[in-house]
Protein backbone atom coordinates (compact mmCIF):
# COMPACT_ATOMS: atom_id res chain seq x y z
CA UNK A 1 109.72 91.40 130.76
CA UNK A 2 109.75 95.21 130.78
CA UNK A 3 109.95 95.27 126.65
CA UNK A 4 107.10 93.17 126.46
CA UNK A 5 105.30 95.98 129.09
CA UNK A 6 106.70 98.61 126.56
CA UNK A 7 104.88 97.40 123.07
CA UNK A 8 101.66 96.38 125.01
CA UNK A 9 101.64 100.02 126.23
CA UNK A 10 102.82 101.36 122.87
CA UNK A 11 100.49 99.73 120.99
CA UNK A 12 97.51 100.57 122.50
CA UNK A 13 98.93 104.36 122.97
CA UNK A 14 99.76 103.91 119.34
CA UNK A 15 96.31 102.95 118.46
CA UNK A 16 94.47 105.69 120.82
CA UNK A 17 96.50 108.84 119.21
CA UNK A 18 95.67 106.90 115.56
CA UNK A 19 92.01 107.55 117.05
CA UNK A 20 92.24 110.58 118.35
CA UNK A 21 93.82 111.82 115.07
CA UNK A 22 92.19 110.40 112.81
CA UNK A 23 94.88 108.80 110.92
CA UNK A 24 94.95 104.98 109.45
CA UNK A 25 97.85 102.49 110.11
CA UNK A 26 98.99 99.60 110.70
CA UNK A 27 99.62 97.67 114.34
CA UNK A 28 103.46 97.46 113.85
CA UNK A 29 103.40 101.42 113.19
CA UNK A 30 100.90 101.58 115.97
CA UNK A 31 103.67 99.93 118.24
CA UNK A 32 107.03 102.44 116.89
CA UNK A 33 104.78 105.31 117.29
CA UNK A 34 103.87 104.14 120.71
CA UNK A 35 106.85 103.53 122.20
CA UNK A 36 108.31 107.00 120.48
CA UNK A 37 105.33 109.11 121.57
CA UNK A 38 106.38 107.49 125.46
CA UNK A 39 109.34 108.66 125.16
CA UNK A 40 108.61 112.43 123.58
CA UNK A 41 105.52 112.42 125.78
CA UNK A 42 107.65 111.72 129.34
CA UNK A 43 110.15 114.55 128.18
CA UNK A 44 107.23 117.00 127.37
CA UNK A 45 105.41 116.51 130.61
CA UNK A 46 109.11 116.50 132.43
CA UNK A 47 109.50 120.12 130.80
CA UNK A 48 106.09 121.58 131.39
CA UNK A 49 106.67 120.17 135.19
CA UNK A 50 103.91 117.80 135.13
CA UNK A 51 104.12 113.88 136.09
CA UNK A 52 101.59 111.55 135.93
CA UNK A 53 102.31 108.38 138.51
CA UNK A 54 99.66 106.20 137.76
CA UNK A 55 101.41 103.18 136.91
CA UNK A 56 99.92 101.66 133.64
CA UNK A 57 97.33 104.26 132.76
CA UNK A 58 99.74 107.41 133.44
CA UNK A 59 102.15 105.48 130.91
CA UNK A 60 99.39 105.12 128.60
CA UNK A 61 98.20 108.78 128.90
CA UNK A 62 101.84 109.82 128.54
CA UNK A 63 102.47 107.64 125.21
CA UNK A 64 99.68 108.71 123.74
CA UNK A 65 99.96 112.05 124.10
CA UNK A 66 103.68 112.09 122.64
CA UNK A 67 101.82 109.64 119.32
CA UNK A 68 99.54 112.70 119.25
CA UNK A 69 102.61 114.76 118.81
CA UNK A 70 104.37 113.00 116.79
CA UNK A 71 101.54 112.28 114.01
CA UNK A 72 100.75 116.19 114.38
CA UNK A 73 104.52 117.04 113.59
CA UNK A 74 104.50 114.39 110.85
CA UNK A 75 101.52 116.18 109.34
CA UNK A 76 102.80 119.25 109.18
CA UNK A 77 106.00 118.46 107.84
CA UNK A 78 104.19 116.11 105.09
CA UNK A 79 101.95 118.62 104.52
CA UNK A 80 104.33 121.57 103.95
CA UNK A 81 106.89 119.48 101.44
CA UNK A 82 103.39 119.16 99.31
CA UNK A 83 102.39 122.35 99.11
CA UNK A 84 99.33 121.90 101.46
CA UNK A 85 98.00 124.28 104.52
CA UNK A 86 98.71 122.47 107.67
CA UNK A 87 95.63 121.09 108.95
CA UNK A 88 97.29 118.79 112.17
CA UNK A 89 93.56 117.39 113.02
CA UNK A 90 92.10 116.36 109.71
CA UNK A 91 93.58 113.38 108.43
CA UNK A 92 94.73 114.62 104.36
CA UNK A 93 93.18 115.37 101.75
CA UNK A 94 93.20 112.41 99.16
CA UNK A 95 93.71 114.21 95.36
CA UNK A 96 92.40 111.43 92.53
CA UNK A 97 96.11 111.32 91.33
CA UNK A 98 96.99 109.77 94.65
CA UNK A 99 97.90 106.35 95.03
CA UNK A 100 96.97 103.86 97.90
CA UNK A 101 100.04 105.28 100.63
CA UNK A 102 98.66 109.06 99.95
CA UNK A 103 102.24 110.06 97.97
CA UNK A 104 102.47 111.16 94.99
């Protein structure tokens, strides 16, 4: 019953950070990057010494902060290998010789 508590939670963290950052995916992605950013979110707030024990909406604030960073370090990496200034906000820029998935 826990796993189902974990994609519920993931998916809506997944979808607030997509918000928040501006970026546009799918719900399954939503979901991975939900569960993920719970994970990299508890061990970010467990090294700057801060816990949030509020049950489902400190596990939401928690995975969604880690989405944040994990669509922000996705940027920048993305953003680097083609040749663009890291922006980690602003969703890409969209050239005319892009295709639908924003590669090239």
């Amino acid at each position: 019953m826990a796993f189902i508590g974990w994609i519920i939670i993931g998916g809506l963290a997944g979808w607030v950070a997509e918000r928040i950052m501006q970026a546009d995916h799918g719900i399954f992605t939503n979901i991975f990057i939900g569960m993920l950013g719970a994970v990299v979110g508890g061990w970010v707030f467990g090294a700057l010494g801060l816990a949030l024990h509020g049950g489902f909406l400190g596990s939401l604030i928690t995975a969604a902060a880690g989405a944040c960073i994990i669509i922000w370090i996705y940027r920048a990496i993305r953003n680097k290998e083609q040749g663009r200034p890291v922006d980690p906000i602003m969703p890409p820029r969209r050239d005319n010789n892009d295709d639908f998935t924003g590669m090239n």
